[in-house]
C-alpha atoms as a PDB file:
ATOM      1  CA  UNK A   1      93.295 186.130  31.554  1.00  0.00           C
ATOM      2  CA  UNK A   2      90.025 187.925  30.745  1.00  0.00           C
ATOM      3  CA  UNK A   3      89.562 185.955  27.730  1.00  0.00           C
ATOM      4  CA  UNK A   4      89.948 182.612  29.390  1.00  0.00           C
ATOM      5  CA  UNK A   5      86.850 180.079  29.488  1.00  0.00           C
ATOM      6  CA  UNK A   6      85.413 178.005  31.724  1.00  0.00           C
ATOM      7  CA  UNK A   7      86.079 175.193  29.264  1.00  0.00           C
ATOM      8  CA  UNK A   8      89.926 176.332  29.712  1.00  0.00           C
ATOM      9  CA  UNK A   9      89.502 176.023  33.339  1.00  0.00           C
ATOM     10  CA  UNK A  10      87.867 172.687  33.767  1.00  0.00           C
ATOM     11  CA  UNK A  11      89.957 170.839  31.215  1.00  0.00           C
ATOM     12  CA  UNK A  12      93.469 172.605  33.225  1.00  0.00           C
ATOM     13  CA  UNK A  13      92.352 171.545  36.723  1.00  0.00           C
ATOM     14  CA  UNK A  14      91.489 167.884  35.635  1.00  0.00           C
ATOM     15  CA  UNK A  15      94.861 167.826  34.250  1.00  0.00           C
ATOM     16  CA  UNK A  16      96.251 168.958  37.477  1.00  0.00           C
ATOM     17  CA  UNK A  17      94.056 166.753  39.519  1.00  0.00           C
ATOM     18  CA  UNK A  18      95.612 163.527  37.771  1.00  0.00           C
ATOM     19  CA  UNK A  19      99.007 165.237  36.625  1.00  0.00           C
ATOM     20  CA  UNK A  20      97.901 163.199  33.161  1.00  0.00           C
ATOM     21  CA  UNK A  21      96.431 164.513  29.793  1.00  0.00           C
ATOM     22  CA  UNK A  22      95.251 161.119  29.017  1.00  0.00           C
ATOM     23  CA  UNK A  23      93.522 160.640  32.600  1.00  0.00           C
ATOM     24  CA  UNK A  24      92.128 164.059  32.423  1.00  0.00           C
ATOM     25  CA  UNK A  25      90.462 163.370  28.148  1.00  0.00           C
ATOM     26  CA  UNK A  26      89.404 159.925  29.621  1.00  0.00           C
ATOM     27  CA  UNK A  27      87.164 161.795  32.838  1.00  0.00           C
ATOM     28  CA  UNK A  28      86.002 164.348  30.331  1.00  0.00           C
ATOM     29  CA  UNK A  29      85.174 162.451  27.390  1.00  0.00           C
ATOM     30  CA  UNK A  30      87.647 164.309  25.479  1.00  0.00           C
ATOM     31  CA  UNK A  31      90.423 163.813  23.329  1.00  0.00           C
ATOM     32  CA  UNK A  32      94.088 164.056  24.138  1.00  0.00           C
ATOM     33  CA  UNK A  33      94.725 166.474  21.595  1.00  0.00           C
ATOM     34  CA  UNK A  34      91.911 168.757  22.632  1.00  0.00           C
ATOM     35  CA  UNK A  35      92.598 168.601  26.381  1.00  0.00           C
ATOM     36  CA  UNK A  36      96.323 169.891  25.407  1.00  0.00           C
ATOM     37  CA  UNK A  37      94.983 172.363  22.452  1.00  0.00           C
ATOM     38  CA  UNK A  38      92.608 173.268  25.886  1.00  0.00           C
ATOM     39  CA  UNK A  39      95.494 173.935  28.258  1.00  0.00           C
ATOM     40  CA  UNK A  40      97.705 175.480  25.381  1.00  0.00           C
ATOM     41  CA  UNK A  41      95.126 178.363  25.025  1.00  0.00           C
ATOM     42  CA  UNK A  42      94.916 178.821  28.638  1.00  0.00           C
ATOM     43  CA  UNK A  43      98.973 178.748  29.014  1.00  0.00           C
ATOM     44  CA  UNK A  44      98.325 181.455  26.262  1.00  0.00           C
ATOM     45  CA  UNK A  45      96.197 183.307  28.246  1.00  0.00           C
ATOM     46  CA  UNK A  46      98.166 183.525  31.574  1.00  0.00           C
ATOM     47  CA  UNK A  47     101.476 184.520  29.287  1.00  0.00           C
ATOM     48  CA  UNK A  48     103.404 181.026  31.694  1.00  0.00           C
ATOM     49  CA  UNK A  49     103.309 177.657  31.252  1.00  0.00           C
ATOM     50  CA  UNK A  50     101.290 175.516  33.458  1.00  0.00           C
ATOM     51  CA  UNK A  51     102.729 172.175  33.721  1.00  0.00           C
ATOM     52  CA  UNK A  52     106.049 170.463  33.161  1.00  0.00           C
ATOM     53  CA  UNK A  53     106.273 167.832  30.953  1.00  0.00           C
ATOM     54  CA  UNK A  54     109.067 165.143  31.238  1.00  0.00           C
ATOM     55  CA  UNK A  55     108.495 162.223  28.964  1.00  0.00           C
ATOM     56  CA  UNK A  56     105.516 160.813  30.291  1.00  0.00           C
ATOM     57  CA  UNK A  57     105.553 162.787  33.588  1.00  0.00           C
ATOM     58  CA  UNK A  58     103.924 165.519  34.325  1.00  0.00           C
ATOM     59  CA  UNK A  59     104.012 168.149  36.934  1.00  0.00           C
ATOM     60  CA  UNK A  60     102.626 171.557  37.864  1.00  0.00           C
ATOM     61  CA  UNK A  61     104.898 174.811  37.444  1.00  0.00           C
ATOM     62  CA  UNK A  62     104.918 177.513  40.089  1.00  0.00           C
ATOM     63  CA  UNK A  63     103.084 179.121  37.687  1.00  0.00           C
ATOM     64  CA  UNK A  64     100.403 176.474  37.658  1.00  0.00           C
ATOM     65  CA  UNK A  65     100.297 176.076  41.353  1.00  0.00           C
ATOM     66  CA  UNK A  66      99.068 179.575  41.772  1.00  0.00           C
ATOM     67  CA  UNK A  67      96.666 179.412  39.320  1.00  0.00           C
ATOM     68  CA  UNK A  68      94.907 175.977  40.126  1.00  0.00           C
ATOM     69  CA  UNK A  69      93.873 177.908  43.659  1.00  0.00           C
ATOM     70  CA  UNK A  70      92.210 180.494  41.795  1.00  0.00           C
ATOM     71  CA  UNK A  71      90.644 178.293  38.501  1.00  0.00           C
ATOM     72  CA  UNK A  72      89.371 176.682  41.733  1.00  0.00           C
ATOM     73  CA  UNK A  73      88.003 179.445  43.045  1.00  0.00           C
ATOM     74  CA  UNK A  74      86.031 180.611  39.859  1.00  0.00           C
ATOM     75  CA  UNK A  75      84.955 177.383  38.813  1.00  0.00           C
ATOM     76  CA  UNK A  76      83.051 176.987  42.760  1.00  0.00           C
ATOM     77  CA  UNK A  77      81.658 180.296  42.660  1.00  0.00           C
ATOM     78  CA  UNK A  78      80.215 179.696  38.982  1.00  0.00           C
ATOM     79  CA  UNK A  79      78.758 176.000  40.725  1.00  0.00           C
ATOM     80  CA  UNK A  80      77.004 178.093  43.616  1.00  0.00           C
ATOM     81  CA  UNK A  81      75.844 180.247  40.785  1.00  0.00           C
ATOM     82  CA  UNK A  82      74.068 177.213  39.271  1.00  0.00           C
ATOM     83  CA  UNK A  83      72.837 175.720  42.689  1.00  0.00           C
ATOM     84  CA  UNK A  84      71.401 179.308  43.247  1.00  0.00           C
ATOM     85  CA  UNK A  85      69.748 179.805  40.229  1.00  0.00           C
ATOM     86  CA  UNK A  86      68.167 176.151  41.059  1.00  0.00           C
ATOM     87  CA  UNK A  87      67.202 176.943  44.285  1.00  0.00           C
ATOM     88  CA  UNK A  88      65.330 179.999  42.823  1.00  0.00           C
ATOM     89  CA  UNK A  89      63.408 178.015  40.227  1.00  0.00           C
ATOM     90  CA  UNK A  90      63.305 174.652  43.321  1.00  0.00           C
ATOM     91  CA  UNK A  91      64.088 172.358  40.346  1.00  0.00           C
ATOM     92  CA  UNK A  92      66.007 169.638  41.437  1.00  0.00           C
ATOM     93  CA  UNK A  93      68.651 169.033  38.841  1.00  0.00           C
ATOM     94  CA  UNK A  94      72.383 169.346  37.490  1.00  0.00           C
ATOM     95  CA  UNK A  95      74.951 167.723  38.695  1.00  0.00           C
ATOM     96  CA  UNK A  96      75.330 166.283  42.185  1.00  0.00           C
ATOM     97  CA  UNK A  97      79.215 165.681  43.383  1.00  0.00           C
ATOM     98  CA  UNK A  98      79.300 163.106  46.194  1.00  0.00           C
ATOM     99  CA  UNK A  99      82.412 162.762  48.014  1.00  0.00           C
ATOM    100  CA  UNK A 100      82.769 159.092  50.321  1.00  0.00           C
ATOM    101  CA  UNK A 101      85.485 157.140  52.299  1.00  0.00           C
ATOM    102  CA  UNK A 102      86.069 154.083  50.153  1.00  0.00           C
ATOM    103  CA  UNK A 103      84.409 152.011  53.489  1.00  0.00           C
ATOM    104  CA  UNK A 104      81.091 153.887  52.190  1.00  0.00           C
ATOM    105  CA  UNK A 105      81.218 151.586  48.454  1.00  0.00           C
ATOM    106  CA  UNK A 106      79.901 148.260  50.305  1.00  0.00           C
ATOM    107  CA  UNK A 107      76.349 149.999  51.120  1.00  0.00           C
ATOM    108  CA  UNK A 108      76.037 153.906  49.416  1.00  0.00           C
ATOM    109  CA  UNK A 109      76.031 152.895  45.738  1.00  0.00           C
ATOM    110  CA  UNK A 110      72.320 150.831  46.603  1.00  0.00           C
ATOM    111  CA  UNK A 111      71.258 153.640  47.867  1.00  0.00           C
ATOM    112  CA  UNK A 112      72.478 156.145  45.275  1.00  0.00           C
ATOM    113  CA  UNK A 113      70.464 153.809  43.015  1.00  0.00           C
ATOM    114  CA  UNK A 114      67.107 154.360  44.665  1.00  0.00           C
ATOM    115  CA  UNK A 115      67.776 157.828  45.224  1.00  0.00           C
ATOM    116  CA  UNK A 116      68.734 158.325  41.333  1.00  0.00           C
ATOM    117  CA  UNK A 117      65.319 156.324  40.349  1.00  0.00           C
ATOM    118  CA  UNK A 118      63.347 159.359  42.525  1.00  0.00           C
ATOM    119  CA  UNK A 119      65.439 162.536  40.953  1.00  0.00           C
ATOM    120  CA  UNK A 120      65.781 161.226  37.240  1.00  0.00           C
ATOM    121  CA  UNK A 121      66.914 164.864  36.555  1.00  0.00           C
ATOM    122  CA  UNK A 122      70.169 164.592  38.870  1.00  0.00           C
ATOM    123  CA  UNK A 123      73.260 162.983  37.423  1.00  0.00           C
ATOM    124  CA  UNK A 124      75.639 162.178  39.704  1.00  0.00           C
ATOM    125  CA  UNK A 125      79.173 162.322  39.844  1.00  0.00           C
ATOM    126  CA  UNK A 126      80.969 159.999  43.061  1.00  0.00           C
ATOM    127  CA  UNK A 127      84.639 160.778  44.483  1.00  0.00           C
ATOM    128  CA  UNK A 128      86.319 157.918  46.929  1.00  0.00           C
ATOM    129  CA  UNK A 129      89.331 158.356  48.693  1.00  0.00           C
ATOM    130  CA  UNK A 130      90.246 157.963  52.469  1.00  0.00           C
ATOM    131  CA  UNK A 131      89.039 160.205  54.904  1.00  0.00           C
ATOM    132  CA  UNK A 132      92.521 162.589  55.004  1.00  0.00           C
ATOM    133  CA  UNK A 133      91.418 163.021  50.905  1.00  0.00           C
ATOM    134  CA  UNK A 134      87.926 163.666  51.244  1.00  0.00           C
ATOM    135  CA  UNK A 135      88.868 166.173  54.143  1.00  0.00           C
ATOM    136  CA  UNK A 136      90.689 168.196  51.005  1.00  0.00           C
ATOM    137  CA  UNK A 137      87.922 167.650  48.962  1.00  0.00           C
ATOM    138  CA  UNK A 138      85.785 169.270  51.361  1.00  0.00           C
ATOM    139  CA  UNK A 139      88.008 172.079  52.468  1.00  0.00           C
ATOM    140  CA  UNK A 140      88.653 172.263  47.788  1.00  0.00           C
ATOM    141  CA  UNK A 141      85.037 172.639  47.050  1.00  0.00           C
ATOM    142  CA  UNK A 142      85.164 169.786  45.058  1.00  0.00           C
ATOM    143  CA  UNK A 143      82.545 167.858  47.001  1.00  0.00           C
ATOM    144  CA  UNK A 144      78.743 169.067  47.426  1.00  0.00           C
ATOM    145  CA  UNK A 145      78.351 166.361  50.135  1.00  0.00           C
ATOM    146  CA  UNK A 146      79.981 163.937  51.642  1.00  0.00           C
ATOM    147  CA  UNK A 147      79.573 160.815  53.543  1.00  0.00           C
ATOM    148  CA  UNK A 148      82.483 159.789  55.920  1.00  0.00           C
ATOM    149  CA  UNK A 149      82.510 158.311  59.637  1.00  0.00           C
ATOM    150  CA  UNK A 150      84.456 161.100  61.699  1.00  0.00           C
ATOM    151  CA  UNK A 151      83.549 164.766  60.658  1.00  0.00           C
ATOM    152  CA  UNK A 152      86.394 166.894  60.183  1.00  0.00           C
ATOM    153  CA  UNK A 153      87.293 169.538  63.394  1.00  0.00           C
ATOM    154  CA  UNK A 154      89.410 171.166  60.722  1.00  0.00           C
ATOM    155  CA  UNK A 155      86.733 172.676  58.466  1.00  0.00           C
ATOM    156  CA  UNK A 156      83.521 174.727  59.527  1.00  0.00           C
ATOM    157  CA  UNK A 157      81.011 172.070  58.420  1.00  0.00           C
ATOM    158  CA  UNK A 158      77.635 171.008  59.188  1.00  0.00           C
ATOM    159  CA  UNK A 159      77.621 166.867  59.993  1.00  0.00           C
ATOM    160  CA  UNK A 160      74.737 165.023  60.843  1.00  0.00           C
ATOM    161  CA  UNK A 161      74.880 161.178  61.850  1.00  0.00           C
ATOM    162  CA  UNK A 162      72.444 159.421  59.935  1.00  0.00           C
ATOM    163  CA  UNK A 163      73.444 155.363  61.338  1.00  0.00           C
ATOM    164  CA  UNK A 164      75.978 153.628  63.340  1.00  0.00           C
ATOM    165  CA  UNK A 165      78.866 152.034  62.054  1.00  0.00           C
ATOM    166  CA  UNK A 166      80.510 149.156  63.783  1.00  0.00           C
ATOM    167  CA  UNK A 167      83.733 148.086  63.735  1.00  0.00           C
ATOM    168  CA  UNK A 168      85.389 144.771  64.272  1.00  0.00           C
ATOM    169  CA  UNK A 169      88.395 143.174  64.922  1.00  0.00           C
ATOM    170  CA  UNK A 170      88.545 140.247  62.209  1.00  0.00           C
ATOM    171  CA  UNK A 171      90.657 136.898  61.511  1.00  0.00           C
ATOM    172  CA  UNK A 172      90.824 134.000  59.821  1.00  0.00           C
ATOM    173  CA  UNK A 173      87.930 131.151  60.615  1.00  0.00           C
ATOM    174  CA  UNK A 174      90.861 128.471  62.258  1.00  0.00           C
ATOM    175  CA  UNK A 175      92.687 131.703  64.720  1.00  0.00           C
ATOM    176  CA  UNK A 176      93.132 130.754  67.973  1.00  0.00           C
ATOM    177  CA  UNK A 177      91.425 133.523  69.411  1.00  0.00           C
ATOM    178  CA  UNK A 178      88.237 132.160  68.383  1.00  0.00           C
ATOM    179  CA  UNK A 179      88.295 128.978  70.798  1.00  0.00           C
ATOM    180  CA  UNK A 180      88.691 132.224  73.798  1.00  0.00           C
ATOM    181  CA  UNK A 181      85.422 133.637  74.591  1.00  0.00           C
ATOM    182  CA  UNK A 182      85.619 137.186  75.108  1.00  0.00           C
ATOM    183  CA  UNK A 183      89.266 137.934  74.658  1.00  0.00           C
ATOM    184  CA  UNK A 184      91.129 140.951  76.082  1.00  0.00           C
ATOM    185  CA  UNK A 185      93.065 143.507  74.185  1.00  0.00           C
ATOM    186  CA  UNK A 186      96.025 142.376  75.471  1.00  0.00           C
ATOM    187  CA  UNK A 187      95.380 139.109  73.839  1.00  0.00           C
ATOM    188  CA  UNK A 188      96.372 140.390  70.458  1.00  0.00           C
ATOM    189  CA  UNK A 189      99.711 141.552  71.072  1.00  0.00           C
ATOM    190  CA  UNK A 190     101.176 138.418  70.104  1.00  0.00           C
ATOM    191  CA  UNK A 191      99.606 138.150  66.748  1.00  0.00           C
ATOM    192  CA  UNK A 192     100.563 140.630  63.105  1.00  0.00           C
ATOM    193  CA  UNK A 193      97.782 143.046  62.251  1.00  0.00           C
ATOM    194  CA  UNK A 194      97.583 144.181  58.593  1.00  0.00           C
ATOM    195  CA  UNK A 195      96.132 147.558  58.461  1.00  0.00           C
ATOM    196  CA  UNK A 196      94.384 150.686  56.155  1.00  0.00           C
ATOM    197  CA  UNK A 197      96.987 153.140  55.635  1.00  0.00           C
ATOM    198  CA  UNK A 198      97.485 156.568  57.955  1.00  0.00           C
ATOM    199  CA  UNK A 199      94.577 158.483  56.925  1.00  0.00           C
ATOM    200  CA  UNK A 200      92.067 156.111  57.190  1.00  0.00           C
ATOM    201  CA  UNK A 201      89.008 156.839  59.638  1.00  0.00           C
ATOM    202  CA  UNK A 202      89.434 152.882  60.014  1.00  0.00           C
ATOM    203  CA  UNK A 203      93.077 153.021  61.090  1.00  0.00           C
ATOM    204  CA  UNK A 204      92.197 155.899  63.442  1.00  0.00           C
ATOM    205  CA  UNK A 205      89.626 154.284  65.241  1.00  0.00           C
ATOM    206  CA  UNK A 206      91.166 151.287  65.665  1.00  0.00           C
ATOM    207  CA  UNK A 207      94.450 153.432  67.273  1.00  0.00           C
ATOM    208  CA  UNK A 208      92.364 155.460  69.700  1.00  0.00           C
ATOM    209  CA  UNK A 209      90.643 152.438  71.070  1.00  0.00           C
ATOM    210  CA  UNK A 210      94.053 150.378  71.506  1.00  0.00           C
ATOM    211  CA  UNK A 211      95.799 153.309  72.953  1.00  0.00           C
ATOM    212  CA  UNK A 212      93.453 153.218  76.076  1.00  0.00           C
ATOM    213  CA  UNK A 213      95.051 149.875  76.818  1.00  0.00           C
ATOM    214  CA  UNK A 214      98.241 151.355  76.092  1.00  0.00           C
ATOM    215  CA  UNK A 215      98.196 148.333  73.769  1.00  0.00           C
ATOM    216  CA  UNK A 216     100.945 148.947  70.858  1.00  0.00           C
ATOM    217  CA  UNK A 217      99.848 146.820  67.407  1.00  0.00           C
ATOM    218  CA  UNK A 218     102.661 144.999  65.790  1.00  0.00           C
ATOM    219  CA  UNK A 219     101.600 145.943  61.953  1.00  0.00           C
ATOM    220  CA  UNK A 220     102.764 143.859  59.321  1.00  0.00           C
ATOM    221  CA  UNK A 221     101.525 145.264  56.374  1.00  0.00           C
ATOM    222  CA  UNK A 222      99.441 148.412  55.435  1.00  0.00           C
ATOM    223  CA  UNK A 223      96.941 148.446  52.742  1.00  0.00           C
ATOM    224  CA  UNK A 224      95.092 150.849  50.702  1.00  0.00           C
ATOM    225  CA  UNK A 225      92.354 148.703  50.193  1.00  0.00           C
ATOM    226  CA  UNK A 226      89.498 146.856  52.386  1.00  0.00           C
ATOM    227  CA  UNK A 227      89.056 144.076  49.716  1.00  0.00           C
ATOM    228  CA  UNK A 228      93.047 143.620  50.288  1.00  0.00           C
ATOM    229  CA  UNK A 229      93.172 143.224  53.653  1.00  0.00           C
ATOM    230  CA  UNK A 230      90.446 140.721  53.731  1.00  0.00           C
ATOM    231  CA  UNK A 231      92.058 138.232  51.707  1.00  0.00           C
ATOM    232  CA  UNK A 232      94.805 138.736  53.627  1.00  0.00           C
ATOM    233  CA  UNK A 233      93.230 137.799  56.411  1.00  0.00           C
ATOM    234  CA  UNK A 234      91.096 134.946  55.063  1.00  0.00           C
ATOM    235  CA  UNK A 235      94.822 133.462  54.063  1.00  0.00           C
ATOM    236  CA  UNK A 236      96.138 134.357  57.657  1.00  0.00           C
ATOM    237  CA  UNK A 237      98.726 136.639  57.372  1.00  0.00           C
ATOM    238  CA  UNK A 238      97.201 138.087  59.859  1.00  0.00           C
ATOM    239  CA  UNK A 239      94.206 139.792  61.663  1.00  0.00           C
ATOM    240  CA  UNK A 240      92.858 143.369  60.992  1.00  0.00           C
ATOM    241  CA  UNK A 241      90.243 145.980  62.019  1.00  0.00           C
ATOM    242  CA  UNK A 242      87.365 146.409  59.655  1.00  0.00           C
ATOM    243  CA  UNK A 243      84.341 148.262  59.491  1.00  0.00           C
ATOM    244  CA  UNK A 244      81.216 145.481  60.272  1.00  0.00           C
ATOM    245  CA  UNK A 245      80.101 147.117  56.788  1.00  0.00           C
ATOM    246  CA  UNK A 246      82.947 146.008  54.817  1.00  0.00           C
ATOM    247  CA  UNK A 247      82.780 142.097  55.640  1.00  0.00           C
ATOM    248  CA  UNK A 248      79.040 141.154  55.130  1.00  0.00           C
ATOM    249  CA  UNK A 249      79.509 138.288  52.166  1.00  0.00           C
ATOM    250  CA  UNK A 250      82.739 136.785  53.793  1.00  0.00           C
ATOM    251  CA  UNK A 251      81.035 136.485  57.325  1.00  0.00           C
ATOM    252  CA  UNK A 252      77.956 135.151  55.978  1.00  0.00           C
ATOM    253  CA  UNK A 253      79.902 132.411  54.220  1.00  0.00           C
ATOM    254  CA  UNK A 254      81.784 131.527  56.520  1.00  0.00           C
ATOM    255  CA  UNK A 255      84.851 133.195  54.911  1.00  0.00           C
ATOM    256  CA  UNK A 256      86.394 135.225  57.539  1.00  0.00           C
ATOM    257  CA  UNK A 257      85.596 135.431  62.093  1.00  0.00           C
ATOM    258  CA  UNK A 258      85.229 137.872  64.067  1.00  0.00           C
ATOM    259  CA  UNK A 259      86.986 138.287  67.417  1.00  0.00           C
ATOM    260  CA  UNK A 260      84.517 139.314  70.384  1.00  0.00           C
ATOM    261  CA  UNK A 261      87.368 141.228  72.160  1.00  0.00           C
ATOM    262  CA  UNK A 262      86.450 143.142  74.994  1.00  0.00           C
ATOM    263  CA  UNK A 263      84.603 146.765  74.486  1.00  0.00           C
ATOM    264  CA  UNK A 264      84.100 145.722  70.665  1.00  0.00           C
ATOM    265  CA  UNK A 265      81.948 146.403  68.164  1.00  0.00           C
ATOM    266  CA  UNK A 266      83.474 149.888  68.416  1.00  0.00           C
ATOM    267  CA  UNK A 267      80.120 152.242  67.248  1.00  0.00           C
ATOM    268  CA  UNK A 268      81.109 155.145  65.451  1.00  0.00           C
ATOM    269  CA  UNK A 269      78.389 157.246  63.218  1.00  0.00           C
ATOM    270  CA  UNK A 270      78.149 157.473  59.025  1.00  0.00           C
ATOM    271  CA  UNK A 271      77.666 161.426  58.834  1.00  0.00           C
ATOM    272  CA  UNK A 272      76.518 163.268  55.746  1.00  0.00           C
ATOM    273  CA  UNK A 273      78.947 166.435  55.793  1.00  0.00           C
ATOM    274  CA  UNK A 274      79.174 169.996  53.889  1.00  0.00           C
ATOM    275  CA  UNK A 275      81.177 172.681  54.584  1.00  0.00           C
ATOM    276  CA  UNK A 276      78.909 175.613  56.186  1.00  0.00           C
ATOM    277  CA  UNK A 277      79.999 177.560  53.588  1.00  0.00           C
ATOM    278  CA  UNK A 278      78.289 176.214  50.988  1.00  0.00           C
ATOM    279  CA  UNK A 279      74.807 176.825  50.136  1.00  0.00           C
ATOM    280  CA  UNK A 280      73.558 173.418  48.944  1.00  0.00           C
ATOM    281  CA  UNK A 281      71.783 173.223  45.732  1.00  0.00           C
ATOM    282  CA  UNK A 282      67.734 171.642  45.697  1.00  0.00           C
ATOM    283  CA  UNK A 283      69.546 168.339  44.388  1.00  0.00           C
ATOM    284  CA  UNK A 284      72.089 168.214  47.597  1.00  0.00           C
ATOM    285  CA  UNK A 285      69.179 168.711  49.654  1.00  0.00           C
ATOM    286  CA  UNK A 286      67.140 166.042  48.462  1.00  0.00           C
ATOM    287  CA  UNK A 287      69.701 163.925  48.764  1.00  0.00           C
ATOM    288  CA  UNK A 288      70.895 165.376  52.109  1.00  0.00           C
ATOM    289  CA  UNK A 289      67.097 164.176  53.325  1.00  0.00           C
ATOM    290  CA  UNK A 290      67.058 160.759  51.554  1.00  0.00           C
ATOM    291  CA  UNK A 291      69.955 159.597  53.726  1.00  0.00           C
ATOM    292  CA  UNK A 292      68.791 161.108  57.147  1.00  0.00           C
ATOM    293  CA  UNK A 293      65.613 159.335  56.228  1.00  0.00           C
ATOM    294  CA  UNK A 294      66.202 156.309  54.271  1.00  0.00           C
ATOM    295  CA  UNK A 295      69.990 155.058  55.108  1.00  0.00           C
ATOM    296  CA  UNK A 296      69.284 153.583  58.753  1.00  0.00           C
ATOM    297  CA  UNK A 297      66.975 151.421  57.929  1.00  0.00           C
ATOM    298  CA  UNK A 298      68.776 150.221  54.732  1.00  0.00           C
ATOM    299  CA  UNK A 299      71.929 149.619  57.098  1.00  0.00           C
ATOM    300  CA  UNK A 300      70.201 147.886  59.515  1.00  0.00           C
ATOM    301  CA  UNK A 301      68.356 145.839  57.167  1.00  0.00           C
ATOM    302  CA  UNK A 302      71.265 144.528  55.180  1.00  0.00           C
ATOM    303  CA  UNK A 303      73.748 144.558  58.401  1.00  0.00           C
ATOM    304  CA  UNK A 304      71.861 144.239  61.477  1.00  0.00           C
ATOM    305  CA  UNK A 305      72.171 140.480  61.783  1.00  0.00           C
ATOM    306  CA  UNK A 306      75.924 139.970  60.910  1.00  0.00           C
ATOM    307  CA  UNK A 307      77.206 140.432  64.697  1.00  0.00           C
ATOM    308  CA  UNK A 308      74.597 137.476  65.827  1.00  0.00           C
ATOM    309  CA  UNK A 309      76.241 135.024  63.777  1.00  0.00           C
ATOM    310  CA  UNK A 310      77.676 131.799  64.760  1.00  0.00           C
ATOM    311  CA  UNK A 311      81.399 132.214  64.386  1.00  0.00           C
ATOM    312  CA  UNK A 312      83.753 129.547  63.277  1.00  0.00           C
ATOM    313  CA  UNK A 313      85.759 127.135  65.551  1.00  0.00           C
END
């Protein structure tokens, strides 16, 4: 192993991060034959192979399991190497790894924008997933940040609210429900929710507040995706639970209600989280201050009006 590189161990956790060669070229603007020429000499290296390979498929060995922990490992204490030798010289650049639940993509991106135009010398690198995923990402090191609604209790991490996040329950602009003024949760027992999958901060919220009315959804469907479940709804399949964040165009046209149910807007916090472990590089820290400083007011600039309006008949 002493004569593996860093190279090696980039190019053989990408591979086992998408369990594809041609995912893993395409992320690291490689080729397929060097990413595999990449993990050959590494397989070389270790004296095992690393991955199973069954037609198209491919999987990790037990081999490879063991050492993804530890190419982990090295490749996080060589990044707080570089964040360290930054901090010494206070230069704010290198590469900035920004972990968010997908519910962040309606608002963060504008922001990452500004922030980008102020620190020309960071690139930065974005990873979405649901908040169960960015809770490994966190606990991985593969994150330097991240920005997610409920912090995790299962990690040591530092997590600092920096706006409030509203949630909704929304329907279709002819529902029923909308002619009631301020319906009660029991109200919605009758009617099919389509919801974010388990492990969704969305989902979650939506259970805990439902469960103090002992109130038990009747799901219909389960979606991966925001942008799903809205047209969804919009065709009425059904009604949902959505973060007041996700639904700004399709309330302001008219597209899509919201139901005033009792004890809604549910306010939960957008937190910007690292793991206390971590020493944060100058870049992380910048941008760690940009959003304690700059994301309320871009929130509740873009946001602050869409509970006030009119809803449909």
């Amino acid at each position: 192993m002493k004569n593996a590189t860093f190279r090696q161990l980039r190019v053989f956790t990408e591979v086992a991060k998408h369990l594809s060669f041609a995912r893993a070229a395409e992320v690291l603007h490689l080729s397929p034959p060097a990413v595999t020429m990449q993990v050959k000499e590494l397989e070389g290296h270790v004296g095992l192979p690393l991955f199973e390979r069954t037609g198209r498929q491919v999987a990790l060995t037990t081999a490879g399991e063991y050492m993804l922990v530890y190419a982990r490992k090295v490749l996080a204490t060589l990044k707080d190497a570089e964040d360290a030798a930054a901090r010494l010289q206070r230069l704010e650049v290198g590469t900035l790894t920004i972990g968010m639940v997908s519910t962040a993509k309606y608002f963060l991106p504008r922001l990452l924008a500004e922030f980008q135009r102020e620190h020309e010398g960071v690139e930065i690198r974005l990873a979405v997933g649901n908040r169960e995923q960015l809770v490994k990402m966190l606990h991985g090191n593969e994150v330097d940040i991240a920005i997610m609604g409920r912090p995790p209790k299962e990690l040591a991490t530092r997590a600092e609210p920096f706006a409030a996040h509203p949630h909704v329950f929304v329907a279709p602009t002819d529902h029923p429900l909308l002619k009631v003024g301020h319906p009660t949760v029991d109200s919605l027992r009758p009617y099919g929710f389509i919801l974010r999958e388990r492990g969704s901060g969305t989902r979650a919220a939506m259970e805990n507040f439902l469960e103090k009315s002992r109130m038990e959804p009747r799901v219909v469907m389960e979606m991966g995706s925001n942008e799903t479940i809205k047209q969804a709804v919009m065709a009425g399949m059904g009604i949902s639970f959505l973060s007041l964040h996700t639904i700004g165009l399709e309330l302001e046209h008219g597209l899509i209600a919201t139901l005033d149910v009792e004890g809604t807007p549910i306010v939960r916090a957008w937190n910007v989280v690292h793991t206390l472990s971590k020493l944060l590089s100058p870049a992380a820290e910048a941008f760690r201050y940009f959003m304690l400083e700059r994301a309320e007011g871009h929130l509740a600039e873009k946001y602050g009006r869409l509970l006030t309006l009119p809803q449909a008949a």
